[in-house]
N, C-alpha and C. Protein backbone atom coordinates (compact mmCIF):
# COMPACT_ATOMS: atom_id res chain seq x y z
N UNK A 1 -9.62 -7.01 7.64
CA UNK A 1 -9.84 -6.30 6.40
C UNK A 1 -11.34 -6.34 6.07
N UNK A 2 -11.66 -5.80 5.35
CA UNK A 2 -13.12 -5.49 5.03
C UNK A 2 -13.25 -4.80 3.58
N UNK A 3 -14.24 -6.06 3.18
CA UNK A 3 -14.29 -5.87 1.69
C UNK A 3 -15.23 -5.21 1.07
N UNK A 4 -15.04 -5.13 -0.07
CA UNK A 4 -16.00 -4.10 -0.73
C UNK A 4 -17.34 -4.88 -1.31
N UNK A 5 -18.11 -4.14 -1.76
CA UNK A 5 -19.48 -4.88 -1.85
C UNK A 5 -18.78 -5.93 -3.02
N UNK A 6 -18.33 -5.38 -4.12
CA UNK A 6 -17.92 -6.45 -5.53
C UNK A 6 -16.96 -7.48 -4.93
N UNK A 7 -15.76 -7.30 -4.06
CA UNK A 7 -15.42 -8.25 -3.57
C UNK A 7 -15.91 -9.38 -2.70
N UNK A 8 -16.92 -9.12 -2.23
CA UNK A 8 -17.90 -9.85 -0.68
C UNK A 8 -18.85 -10.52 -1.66
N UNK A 9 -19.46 -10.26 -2.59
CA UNK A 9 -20.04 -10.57 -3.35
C UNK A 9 -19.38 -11.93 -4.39
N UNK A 10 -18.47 -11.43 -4.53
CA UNK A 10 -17.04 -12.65 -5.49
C UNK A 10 -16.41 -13.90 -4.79
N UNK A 11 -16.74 -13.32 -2.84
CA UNK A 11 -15.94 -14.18 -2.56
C UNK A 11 -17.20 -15.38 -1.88
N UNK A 12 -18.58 -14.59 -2.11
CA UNK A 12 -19.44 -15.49 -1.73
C UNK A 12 -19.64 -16.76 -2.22
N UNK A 13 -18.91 -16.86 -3.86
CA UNK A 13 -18.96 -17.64 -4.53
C UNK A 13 -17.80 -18.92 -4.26
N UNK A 14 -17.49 -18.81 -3.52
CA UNK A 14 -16.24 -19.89 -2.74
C UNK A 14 -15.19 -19.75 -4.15
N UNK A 15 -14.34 -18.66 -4.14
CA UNK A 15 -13.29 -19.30 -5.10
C UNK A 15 -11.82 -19.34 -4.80
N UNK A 16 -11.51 -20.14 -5.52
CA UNK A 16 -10.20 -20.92 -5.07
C UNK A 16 -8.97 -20.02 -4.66
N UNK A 17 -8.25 -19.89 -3.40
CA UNK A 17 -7.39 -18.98 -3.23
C UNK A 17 -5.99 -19.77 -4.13
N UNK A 18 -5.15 -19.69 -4.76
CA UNK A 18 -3.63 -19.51 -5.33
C UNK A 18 -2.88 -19.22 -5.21
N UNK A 19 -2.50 -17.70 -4.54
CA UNK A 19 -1.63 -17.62 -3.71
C UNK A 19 -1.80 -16.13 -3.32
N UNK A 20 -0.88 -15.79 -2.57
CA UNK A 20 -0.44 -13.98 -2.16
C UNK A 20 0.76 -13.81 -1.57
N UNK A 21 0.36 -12.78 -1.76
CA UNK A 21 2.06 -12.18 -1.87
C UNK A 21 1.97 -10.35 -1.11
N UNK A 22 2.18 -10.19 -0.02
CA UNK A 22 2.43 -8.63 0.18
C UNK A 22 1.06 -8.04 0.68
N UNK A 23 0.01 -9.19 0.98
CA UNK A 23 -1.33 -8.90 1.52
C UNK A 23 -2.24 -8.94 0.35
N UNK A 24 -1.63 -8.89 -0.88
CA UNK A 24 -2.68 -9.27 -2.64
C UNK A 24 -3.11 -10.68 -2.12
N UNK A 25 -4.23 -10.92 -2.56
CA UNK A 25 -5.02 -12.12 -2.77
C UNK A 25 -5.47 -12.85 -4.08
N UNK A 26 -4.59 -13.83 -4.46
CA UNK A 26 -5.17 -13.95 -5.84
C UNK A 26 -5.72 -15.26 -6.38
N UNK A 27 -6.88 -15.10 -6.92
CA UNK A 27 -7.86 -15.88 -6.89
C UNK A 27 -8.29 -16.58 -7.90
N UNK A 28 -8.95 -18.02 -8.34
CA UNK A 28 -9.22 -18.34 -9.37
C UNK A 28 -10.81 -17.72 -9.87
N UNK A 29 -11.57 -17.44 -10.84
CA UNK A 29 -12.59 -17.26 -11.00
C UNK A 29 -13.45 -18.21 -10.82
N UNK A 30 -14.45 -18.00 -9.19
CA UNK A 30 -15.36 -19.95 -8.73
C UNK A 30 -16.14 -20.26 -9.56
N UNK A 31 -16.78 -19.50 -11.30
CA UNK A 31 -17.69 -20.61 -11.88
C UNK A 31 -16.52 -20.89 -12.95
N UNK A 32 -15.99 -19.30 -13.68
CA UNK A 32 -14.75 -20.02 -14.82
C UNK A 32 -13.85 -20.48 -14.76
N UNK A 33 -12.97 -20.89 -13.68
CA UNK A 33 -12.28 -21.22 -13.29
C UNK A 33 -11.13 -20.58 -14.21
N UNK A 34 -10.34 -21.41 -14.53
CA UNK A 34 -8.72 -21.57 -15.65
C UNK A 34 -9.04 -20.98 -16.72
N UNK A 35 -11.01 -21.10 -17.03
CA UNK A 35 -11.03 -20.49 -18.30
C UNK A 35 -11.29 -18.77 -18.44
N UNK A 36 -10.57 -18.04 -17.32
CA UNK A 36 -11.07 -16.61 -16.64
C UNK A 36 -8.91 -16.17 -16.21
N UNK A 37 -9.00 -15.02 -16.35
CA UNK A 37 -7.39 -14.89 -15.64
C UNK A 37 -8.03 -14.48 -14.09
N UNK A 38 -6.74 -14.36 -13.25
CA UNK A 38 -6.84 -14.59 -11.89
C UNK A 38 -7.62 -13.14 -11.49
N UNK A 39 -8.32 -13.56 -10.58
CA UNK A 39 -8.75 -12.32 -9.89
C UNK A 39 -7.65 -11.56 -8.37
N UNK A 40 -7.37 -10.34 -8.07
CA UNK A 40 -6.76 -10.38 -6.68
C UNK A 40 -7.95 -9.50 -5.82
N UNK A 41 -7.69 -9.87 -4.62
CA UNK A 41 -8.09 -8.65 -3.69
C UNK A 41 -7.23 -8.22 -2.65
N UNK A 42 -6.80 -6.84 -2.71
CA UNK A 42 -5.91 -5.47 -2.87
C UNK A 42 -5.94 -6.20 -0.59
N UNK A 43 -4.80 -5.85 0.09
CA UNK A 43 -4.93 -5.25 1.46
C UNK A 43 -6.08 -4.53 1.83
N UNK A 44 -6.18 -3.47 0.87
CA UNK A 44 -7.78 -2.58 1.56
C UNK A 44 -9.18 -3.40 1.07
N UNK A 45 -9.05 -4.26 0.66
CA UNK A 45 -10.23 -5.28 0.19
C UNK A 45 -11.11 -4.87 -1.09
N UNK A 46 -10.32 -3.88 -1.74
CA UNK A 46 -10.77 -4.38 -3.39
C UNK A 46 -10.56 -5.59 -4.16
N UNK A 47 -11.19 -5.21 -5.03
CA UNK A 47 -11.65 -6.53 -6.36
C UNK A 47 -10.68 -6.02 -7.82
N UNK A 48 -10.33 -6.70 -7.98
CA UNK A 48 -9.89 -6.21 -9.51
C UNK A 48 -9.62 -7.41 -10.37
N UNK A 49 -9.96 -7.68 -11.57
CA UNK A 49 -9.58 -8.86 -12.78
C UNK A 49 -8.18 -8.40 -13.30
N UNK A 50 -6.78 -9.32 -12.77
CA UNK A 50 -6.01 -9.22 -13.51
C UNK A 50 -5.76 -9.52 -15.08
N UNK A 51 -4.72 -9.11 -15.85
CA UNK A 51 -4.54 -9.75 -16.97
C UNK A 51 -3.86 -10.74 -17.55
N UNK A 52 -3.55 -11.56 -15.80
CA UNK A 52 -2.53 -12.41 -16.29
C UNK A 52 -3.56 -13.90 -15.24
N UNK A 53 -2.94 -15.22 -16.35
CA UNK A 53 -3.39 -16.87 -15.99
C UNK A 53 -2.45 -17.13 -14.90
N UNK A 54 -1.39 -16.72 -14.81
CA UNK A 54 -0.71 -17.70 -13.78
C UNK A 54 -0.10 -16.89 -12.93
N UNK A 55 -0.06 -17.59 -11.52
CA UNK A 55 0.36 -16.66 -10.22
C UNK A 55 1.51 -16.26 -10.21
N UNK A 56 2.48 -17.18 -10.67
CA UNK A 56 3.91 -17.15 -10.87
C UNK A 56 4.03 -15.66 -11.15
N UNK A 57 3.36 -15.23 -12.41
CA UNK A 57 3.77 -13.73 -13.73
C UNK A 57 2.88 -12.67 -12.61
N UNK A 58 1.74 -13.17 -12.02
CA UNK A 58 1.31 -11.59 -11.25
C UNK A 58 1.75 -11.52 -10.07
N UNK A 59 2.82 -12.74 -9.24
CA UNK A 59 3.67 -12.33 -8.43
C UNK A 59 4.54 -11.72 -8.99
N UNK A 60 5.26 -11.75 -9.86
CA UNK A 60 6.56 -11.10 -10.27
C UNK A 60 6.08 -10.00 -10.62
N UNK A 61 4.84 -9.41 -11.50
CA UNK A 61 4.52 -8.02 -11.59
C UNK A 61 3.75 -7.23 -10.52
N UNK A 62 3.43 -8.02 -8.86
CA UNK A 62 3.13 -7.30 -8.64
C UNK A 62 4.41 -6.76 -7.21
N UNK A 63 5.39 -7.62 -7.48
CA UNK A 63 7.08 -7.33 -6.86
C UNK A 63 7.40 -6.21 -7.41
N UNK A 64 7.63 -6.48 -9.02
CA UNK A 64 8.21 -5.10 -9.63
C UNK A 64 7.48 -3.78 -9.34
N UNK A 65 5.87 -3.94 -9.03
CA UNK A 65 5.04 -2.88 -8.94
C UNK A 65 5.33 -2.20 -7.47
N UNK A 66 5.64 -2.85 -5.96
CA UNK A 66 5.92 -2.80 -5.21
C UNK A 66 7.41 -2.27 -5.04
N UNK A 67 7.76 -2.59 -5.93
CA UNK A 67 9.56 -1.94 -5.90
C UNK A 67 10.00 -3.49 -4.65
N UNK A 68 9.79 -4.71 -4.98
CA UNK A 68 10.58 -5.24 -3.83
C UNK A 68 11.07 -6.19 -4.20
């Protein structure tokens, strides 16, 4: 996979992987840590700030989003 400049850039910062699910990558924020919601990066190697703290709730929304 091959990431995008904002992602390559995010992940230069060593941050903590949490879990994935379906090829999503979801990430803690490496300076805010807990005090930031999770970040993922997408199969095609985007960046995006979720709106959710815990992996548990953006696995389950991103199942329902997947239809699986």
């Amino acid at each position: 996979m091959t990431l995008s400049d904002k992602a390559q850039k995010f992940m230069d910062d060593k941050p903590t992987l949490l879990g994935q699910y379906a090829g999503f990558k979801f990430y803690e924020h490496p300076i805010l840590g807990d005090e930031s919601p999770l970040y993922v990066i997408s199969p095609k190697g985007k960046i995006a700030r979720s709106d959710f703290w815990e992996v548990s709730d953006l696995v389950e929304y991103t199942k329902e989003k997947l239809g699986r």
